[in-house]
C-alpha atoms as a PDB file:
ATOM      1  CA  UNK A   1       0.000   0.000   0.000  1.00  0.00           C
ATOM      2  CA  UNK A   2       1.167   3.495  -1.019  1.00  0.00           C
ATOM      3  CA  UNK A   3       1.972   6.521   1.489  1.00  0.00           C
ATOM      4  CA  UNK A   4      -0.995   8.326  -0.271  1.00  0.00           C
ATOM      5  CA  UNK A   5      -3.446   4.526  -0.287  1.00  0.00           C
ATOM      6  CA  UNK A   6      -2.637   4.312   3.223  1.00  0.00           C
ATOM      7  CA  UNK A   7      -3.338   8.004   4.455  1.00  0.00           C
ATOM      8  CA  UNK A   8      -6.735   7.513   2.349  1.00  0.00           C
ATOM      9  CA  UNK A   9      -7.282   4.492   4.666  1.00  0.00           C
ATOM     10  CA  UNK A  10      -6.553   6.091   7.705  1.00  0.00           C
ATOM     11  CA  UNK A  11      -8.590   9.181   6.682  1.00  0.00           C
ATOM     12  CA  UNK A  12     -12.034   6.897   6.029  1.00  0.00           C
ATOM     13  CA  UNK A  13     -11.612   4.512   9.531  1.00  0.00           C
ATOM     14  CA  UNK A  14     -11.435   8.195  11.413  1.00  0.00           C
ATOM     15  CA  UNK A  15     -14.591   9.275   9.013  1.00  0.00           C
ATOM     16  CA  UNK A  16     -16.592   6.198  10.123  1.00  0.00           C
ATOM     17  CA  UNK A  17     -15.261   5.551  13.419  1.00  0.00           C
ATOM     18  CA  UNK A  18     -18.064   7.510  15.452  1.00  0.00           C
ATOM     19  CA  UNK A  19     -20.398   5.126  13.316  1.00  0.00           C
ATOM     20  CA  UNK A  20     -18.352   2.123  14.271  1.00  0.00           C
ATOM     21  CA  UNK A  21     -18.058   3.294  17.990  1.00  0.00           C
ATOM     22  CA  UNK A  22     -22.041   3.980  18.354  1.00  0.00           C
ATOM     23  CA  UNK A  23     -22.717   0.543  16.437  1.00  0.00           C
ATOM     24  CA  UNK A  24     -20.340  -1.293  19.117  1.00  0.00           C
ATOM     25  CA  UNK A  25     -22.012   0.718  22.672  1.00  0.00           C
ATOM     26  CA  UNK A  26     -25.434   1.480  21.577  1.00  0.00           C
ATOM     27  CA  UNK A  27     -26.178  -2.015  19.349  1.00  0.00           C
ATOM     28  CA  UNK A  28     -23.784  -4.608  19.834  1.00  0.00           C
ATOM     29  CA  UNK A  29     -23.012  -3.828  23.200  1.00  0.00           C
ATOM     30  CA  UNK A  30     -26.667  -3.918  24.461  1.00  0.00           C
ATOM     31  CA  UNK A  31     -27.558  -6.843  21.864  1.00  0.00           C
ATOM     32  CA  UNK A  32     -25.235  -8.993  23.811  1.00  0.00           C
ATOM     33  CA  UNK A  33     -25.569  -8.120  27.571  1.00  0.00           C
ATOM     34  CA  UNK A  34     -29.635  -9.118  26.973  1.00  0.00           C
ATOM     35  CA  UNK A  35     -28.296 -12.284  25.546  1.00  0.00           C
ATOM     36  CA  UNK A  36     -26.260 -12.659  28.548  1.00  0.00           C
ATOM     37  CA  UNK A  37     -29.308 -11.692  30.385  1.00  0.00           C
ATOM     38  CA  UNK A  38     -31.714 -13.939  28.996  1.00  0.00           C
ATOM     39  CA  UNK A  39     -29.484 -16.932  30.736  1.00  0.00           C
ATOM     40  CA  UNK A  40     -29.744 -15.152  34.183  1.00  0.00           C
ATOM     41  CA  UNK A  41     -32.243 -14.427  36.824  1.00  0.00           C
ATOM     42  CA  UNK A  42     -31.592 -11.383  36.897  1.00  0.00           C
ATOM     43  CA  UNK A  43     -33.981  -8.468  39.107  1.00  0.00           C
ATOM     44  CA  UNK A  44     -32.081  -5.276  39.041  1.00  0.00           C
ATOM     45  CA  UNK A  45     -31.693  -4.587  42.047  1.00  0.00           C
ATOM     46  CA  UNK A  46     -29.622  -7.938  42.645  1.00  0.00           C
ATOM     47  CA  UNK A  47     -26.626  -9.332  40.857  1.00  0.00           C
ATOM     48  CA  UNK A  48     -27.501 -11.779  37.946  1.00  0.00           C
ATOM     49  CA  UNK A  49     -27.468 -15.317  38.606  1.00  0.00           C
ATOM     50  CA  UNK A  50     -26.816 -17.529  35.635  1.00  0.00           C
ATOM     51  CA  UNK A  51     -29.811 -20.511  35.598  1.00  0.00           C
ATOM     52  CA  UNK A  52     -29.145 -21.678  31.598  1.00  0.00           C
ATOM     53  CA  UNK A  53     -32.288 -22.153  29.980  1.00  0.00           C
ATOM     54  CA  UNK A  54     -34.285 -21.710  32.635  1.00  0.00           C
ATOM     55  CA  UNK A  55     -36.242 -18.368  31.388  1.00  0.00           C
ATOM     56  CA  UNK A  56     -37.228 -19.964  28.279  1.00  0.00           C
ATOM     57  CA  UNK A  57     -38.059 -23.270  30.077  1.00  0.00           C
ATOM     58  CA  UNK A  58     -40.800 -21.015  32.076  1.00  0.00           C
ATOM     59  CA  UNK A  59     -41.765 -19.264  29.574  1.00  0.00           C
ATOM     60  CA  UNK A  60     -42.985 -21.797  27.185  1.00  0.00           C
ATOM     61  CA  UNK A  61     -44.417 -23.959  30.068  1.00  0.00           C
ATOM     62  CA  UNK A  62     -45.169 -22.064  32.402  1.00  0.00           C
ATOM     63  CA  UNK A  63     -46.115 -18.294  31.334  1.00  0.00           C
ATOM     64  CA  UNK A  64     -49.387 -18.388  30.423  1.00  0.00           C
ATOM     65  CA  UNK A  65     -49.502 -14.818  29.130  1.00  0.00           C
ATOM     66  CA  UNK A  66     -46.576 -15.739  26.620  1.00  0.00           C
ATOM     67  CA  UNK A  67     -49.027 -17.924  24.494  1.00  0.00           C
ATOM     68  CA  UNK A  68     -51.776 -15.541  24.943  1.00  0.00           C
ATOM     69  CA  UNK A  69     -49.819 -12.381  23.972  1.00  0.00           C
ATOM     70  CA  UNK A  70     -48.242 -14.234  21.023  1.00  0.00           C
ATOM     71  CA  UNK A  71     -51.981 -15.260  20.232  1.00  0.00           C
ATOM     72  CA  UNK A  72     -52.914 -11.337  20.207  1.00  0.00           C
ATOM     73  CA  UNK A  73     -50.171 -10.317  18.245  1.00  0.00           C
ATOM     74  CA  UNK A  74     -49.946 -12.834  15.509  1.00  0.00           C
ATOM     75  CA  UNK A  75     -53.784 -11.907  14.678  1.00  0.00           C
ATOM     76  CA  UNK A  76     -52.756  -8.440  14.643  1.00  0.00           C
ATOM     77  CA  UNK A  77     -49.981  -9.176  12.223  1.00  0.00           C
ATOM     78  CA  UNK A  78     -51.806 -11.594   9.796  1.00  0.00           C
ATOM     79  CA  UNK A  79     -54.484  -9.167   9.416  1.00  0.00           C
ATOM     80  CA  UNK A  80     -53.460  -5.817   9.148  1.00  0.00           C
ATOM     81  CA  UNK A  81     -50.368  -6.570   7.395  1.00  0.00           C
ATOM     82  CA  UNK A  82     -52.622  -7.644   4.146  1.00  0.00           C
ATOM     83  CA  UNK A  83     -54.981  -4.992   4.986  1.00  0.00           C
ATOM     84  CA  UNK A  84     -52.478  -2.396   5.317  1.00  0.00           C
ATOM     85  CA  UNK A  85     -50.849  -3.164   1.846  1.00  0.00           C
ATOM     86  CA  UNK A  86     -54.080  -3.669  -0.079  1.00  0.00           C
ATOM     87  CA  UNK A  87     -55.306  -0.200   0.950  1.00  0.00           C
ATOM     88  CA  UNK A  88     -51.884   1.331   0.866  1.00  0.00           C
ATOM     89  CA  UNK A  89     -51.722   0.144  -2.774  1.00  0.00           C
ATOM     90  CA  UNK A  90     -55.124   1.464  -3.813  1.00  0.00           C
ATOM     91  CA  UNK A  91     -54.706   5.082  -2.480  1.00  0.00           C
ATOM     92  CA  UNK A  92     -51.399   5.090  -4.306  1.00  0.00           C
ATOM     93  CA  UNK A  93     -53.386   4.059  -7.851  1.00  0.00           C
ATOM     94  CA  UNK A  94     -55.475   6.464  -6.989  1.00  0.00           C
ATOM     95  CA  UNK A  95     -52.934   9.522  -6.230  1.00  0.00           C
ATOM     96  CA  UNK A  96     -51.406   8.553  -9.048  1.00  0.00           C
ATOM     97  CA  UNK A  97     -54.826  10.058 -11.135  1.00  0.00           C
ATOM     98  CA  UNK A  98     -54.704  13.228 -12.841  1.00  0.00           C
ATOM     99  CA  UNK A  99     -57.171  14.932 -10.977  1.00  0.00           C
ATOM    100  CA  UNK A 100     -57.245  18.287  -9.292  1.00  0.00           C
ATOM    101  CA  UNK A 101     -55.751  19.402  -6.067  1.00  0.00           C
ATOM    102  CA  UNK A 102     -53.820  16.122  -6.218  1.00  0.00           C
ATOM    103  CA  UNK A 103     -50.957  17.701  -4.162  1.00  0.00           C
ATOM    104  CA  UNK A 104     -54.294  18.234  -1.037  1.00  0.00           C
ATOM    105  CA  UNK A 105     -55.339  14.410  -1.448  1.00  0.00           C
ATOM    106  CA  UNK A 106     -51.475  13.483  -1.307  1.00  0.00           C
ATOM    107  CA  UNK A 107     -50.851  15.612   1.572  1.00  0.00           C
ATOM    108  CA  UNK A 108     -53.759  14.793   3.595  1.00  0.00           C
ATOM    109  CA  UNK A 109     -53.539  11.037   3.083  1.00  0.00           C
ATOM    110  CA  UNK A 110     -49.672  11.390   4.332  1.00  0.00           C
ATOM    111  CA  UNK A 111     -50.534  13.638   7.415  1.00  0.00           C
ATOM    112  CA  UNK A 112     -51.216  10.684   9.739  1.00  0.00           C
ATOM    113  CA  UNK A 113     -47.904   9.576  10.092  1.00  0.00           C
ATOM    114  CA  UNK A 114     -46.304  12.712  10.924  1.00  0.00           C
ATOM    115  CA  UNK A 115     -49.139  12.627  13.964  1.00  0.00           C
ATOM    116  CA  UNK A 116     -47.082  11.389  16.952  1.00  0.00           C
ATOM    117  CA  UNK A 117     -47.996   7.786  18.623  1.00  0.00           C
ATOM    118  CA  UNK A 118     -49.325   8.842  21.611  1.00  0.00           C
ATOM    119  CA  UNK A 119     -50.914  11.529  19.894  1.00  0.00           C
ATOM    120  CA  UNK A 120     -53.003   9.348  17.900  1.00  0.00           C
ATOM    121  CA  UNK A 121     -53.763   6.918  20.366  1.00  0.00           C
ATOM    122  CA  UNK A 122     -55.687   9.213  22.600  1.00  0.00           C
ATOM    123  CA  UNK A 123     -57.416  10.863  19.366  1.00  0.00           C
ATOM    124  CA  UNK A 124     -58.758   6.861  18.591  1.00  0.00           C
ATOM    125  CA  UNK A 125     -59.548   6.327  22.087  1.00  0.00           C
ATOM    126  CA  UNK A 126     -62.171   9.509  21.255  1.00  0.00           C
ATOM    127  CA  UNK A 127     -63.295   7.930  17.754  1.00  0.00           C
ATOM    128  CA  UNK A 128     -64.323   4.317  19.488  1.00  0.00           C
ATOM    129  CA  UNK A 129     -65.889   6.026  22.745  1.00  0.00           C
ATOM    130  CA  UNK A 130     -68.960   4.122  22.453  1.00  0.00           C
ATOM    131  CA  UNK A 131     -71.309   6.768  24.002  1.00  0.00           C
ATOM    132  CA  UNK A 132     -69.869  10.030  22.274  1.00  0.00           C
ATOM    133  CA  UNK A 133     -67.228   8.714  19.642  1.00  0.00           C
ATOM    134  CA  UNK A 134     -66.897   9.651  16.336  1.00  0.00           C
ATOM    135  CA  UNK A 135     -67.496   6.440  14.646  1.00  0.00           C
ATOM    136  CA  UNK A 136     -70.422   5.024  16.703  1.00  0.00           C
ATOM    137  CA  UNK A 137     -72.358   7.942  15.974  1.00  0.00           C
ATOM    138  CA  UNK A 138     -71.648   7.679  12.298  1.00  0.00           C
ATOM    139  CA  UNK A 139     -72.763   4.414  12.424  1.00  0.00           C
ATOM    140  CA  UNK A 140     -76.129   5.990  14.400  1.00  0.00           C
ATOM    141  CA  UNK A 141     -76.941   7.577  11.003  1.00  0.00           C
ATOM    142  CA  UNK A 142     -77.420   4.225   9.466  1.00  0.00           C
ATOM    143  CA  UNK A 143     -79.570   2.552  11.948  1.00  0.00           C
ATOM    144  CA  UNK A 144     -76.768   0.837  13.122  1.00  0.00           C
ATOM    145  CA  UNK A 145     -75.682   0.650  16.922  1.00  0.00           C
ATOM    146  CA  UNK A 146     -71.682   0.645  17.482  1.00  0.00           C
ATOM    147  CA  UNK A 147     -70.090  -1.704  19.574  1.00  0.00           C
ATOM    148  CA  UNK A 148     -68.189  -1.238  22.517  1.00  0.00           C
ATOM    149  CA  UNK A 149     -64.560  -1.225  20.720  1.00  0.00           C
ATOM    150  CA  UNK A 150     -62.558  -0.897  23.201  1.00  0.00           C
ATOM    151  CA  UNK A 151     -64.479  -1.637  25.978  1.00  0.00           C
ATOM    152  CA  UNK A 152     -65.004  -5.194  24.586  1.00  0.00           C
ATOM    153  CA  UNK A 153     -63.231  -8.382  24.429  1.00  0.00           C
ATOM    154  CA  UNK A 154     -64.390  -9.222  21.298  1.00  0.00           C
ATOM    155  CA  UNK A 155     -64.190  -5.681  19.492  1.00  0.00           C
ATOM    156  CA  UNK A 156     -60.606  -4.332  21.206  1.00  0.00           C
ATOM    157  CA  UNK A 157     -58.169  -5.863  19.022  1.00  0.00           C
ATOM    158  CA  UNK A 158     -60.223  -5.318  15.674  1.00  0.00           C
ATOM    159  CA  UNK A 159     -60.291  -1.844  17.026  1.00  0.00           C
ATOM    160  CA  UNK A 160     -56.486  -1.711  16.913  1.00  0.00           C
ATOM    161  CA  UNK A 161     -56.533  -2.997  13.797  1.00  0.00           C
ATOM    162  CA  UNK A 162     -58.693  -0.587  11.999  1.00  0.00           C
ATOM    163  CA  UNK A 163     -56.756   2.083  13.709  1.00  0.00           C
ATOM    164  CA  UNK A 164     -53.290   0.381  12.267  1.00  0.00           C
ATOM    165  CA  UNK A 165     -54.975   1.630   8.713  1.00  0.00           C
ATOM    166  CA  UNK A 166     -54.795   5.260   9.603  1.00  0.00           C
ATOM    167  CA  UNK A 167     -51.217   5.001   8.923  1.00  0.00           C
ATOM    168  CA  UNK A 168     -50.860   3.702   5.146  1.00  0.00           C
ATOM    169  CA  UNK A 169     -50.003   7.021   4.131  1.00  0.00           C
ATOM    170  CA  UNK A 170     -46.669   5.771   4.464  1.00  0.00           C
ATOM    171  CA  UNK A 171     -46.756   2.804   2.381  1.00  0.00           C
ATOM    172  CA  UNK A 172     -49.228   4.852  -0.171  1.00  0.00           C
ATOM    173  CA  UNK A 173     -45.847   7.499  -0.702  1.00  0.00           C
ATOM    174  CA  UNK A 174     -43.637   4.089  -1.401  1.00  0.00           C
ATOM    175  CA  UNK A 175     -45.948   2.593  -3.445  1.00  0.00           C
ATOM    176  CA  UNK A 176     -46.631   6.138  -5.689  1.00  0.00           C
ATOM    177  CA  UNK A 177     -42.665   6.006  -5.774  1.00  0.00           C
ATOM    178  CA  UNK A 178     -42.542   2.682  -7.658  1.00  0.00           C
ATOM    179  CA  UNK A 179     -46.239   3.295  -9.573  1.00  0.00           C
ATOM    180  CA  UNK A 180     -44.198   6.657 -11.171  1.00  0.00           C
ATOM    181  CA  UNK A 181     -41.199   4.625 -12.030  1.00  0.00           C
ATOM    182  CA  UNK A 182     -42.818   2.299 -14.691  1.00  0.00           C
ATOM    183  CA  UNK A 183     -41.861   3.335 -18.048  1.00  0.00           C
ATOM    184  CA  UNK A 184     -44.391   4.182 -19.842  1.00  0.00           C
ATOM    185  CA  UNK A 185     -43.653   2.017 -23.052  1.00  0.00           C
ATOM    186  CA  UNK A 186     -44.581  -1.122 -21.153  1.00  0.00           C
ATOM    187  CA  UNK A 187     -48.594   0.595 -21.229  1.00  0.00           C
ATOM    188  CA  UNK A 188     -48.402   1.918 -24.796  1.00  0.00           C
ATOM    189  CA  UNK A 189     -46.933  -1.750 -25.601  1.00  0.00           C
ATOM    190  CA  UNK A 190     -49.646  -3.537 -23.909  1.00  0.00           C
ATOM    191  CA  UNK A 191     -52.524  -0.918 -25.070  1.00  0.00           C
ATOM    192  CA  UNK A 192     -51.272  -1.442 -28.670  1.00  0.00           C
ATOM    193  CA  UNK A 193     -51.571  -5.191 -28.060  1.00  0.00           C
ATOM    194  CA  UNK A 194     -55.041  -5.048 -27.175  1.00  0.00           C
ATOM    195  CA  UNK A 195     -54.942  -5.152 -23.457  1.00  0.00           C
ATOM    196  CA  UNK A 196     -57.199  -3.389 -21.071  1.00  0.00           C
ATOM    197  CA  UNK A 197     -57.444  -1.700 -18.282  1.00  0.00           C
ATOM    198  CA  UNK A 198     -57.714  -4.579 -15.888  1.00  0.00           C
ATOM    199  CA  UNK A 199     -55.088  -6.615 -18.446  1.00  0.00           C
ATOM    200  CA  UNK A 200     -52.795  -3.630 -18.040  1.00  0.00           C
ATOM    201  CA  UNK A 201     -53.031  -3.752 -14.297  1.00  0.00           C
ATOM    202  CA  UNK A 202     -52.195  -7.481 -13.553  1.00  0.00           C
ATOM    203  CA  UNK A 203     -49.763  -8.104 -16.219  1.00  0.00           C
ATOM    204  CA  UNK A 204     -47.947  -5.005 -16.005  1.00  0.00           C
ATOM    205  CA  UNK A 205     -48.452  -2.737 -12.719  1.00  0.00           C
ATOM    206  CA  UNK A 206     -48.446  -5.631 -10.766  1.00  0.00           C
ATOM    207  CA  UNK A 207     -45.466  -7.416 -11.612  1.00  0.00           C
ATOM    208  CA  UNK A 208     -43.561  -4.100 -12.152  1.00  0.00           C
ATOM    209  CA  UNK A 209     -44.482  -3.296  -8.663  1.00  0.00           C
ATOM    210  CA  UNK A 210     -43.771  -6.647  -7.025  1.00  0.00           C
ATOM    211  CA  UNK A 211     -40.021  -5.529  -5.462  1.00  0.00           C
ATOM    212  CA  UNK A 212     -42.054  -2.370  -3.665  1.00  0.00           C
ATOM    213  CA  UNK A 213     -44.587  -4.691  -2.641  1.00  0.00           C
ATOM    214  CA  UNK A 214     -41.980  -6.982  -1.234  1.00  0.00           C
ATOM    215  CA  UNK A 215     -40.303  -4.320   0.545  1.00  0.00           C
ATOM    216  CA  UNK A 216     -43.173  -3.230   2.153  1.00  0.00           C
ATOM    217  CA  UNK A 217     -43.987  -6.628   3.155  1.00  0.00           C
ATOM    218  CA  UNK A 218     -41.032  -6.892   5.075  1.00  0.00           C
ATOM    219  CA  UNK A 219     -41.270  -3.813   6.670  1.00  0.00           C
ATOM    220  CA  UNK A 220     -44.743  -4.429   7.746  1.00  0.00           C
ATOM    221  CA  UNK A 221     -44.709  -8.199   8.958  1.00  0.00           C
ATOM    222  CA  UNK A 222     -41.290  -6.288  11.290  1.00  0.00           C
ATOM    223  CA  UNK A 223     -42.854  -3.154  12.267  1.00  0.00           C
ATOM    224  CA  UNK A 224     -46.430  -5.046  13.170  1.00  0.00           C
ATOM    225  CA  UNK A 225     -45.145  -7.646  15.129  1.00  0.00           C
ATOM    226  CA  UNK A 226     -43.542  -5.093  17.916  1.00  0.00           C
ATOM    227  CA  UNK A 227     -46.685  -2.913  17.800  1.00  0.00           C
ATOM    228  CA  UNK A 228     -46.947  -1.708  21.330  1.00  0.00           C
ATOM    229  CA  UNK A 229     -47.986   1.676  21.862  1.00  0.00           C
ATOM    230  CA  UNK A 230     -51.729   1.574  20.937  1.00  0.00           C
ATOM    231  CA  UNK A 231     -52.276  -1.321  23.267  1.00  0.00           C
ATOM    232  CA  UNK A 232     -50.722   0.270  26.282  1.00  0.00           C
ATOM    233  CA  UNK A 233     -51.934   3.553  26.169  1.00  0.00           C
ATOM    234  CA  UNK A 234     -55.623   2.786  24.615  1.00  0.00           C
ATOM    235  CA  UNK A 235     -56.456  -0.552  26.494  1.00  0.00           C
ATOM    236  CA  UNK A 236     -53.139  -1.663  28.944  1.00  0.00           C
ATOM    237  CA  UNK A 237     -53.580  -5.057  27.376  1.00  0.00           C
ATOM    238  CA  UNK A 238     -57.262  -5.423  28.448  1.00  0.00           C
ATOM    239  CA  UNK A 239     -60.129  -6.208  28.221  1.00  0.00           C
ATOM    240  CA  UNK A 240     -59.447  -9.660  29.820  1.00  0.00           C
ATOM    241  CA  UNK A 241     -56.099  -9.372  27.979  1.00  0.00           C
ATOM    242  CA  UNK A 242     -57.922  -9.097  24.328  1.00  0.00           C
ATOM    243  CA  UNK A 243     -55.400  -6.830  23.536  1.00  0.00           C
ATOM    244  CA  UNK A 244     -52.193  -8.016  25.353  1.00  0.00           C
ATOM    245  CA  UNK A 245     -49.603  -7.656  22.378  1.00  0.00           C
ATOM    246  CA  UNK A 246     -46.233  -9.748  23.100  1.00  0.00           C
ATOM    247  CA  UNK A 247     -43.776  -6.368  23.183  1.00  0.00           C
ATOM    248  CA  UNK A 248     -46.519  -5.401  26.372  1.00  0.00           C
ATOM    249  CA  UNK A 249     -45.789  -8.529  27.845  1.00  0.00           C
ATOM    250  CA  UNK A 250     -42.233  -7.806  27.457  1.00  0.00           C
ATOM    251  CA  UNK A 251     -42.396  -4.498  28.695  1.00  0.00           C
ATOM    252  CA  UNK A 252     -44.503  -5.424  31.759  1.00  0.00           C
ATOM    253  CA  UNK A 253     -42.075  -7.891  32.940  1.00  0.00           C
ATOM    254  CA  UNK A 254     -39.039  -5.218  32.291  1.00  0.00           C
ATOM    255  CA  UNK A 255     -40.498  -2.493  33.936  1.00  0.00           C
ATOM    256  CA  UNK A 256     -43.159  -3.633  36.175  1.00  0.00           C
ATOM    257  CA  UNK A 257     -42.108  -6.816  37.867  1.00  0.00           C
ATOM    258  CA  UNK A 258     -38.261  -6.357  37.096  1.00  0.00           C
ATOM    259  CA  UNK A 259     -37.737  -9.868  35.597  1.00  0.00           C
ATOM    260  CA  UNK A 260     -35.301  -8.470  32.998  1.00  0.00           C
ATOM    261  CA  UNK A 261     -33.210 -11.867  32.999  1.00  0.00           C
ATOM    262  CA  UNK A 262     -36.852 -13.230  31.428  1.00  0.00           C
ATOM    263  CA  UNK A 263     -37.557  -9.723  29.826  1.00  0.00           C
ATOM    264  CA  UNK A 264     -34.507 -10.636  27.742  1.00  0.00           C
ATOM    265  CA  UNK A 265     -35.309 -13.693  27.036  1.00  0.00           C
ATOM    266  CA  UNK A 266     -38.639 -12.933  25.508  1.00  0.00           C
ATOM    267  CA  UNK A 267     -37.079 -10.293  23.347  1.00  0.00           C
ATOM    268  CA  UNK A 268     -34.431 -13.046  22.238  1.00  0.00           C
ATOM    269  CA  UNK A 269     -37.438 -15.401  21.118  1.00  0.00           C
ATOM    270  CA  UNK A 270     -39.197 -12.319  19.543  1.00  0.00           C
ATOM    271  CA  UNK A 271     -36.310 -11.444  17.495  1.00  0.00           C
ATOM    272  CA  UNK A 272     -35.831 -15.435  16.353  1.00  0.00           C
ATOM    273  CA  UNK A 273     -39.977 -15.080  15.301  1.00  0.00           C
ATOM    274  CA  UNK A 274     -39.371 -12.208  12.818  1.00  0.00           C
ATOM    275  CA  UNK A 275     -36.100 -13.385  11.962  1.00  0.00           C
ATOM    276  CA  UNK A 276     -37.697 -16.727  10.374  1.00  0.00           C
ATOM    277  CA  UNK A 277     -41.099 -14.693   9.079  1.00  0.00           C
ATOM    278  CA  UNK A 278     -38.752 -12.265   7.062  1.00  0.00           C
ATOM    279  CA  UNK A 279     -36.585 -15.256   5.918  1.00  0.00           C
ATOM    280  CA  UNK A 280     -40.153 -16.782   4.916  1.00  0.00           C
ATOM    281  CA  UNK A 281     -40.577 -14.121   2.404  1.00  0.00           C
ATOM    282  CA  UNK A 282     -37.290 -13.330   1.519  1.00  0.00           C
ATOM    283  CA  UNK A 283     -37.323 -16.994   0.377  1.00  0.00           C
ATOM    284  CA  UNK A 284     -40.625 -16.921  -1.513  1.00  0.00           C
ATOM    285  CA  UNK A 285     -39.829 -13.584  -3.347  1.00  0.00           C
ATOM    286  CA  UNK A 286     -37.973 -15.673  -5.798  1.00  0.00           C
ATOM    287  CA  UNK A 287     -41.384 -17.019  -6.873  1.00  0.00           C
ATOM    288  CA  UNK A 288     -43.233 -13.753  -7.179  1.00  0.00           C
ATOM    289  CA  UNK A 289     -40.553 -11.021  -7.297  1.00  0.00           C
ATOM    290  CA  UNK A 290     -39.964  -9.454 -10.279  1.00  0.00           C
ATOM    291  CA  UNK A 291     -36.872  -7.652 -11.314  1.00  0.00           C
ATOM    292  CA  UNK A 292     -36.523  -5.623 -14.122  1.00  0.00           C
ATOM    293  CA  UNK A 293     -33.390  -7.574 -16.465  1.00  0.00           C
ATOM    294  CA  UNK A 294     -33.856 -10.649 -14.373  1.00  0.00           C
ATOM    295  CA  UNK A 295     -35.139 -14.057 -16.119  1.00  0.00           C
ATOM    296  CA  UNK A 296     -35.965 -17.450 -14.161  1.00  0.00           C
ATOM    297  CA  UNK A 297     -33.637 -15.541 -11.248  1.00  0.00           C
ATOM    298  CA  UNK A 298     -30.925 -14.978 -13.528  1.00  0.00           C
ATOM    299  CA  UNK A 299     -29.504 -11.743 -14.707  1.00  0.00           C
END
């Protein structure tokens, strides 16, 4: 290596070293002491004592609010996640219209994610009051008497999950991203051929739009299984834990009852749980991810 190859070298570690420094005490370092962690029973306010397997051995037999908050949260996640992506996609074919005040609709529809969490979990908790709430007594209108929501076993955790819609503004700007990014000669192409509107859709939006629909996949199945904040501040888990997501249950035994050496553990087992999900679709994109110069998964 040259004087001026080295210098160059020496120059970029000192560039990226506050990275590399952060990544070590603020990620690695805390990555690993839960690890360490999860093998101990460890309280705080005592030294850890290392027990092995013993948090995950209780909390697979003998937490009973394990099962039942990976019950809640796996519903949650295999029904919004769809939900959220169909509607997310059908805003952004809509916003991508020319129609007037286009830049309002865009705007407006993008709003609710720049609306803090808390922020928009007390808002909701106004909309499903079931005596004076917003939606109940739109549903009045029609003849039609509102449930409880919240209030409700049965109607809490759909509750959260039509309130997990307010935010596809954020998958609608992604989605507009990849919808303005087709070339256009693919449509004049398939026009010429014959093909209509709904032809055009599934044989060209679609699989032009696969990799953003993939992406947000991802992103969705990882962001929806540690949704926490709606359940603690709207319903604390209840009614009769309908709404007891798994990062609550986590939290709860963190910073209520101080079992972080089983805290840990849980968060190990939650990590392992998205891990394989996103490997899941990572390894089925191969089957329904298109690539623009790929063929058969070959470039």
């Amino acid at each position: 290596m040259s004087p001026t190859e080295r210098r160059e070298a020496i120059e970029g570690y000192i560039a990226i070293s506050p990275w590399i420094l952060g990544f070590f005490i603020w990620t690695l370092g805390p990555i690993l002491a839960s690890l360490y962690f999860s093998l101990t029973d460890f309280e705080v306010v005592k030294p850890p004592v290392f027990i092995g397997l013993g948090n995950f051995r209780r909390m697979f037999f003998g937490d009973r609010l394990f099962w039942q908050s990976l019950k809640v949260t796996a519903t949650y996640v295999f029904v919004s996640v769809p939900l959220g992506i169909t509607l997310a996609f059908a805003v952004a074919l809509l916003m991508n219209q020319k129609v007037k005040f286009l830049g309002f609709f865009r705007t407006a529809y993008y709003m609710p994610n720049l609306v803090p969490a808390v922020g928009s979990a007390i808002l909701w908790i106004w909309i499903f009051n079931p005596e004076f709430g917003l939606l109940n007594n739109f549903l009045a209108n029609f003849g039609i008497k509102g449930p409880m929501w919240l209030a409700h076993s049965k109607w809490a955790l759909p509750a959260l999950i039509i309130m997990s819609l307010w935010g596809v503004g954020g998958g609608m700007l992604i989605y507009l991203a990849g919808l303005q990014g087709i070339p256009t000669d693919l449509y004049e192409a398939a026009e010429v051929d014959g093909a209509g509107v709904a032809a055009r859709f599934w044989h060209v939006t679609v699989p032009q739009m696969t990799p953003v629909l993939f992406f947000n996949l991802v992103m969705g199945i990882i962001g929806s299984f540690q949704v926490f904040t709606a359940g603690y501040i709207m319903t604390g888990g209840g009614p009769r834990y309908a709404t007891y997501f798994y990062v609550l249950h986590l939290y709860y035994n963190a910073f209520h009852y101080f079992r972080m050496g089983h805290a840990s553990a849980l968060a190990w087992v939650l990590g392992i749980i998205i891990l394989f999900f996103t490997l899941l679709v990572f390894r089925s994109s191969a089957a329904w991810v298109y690539y623009e110069g790929e063929l058969r998964g070959r470039r």
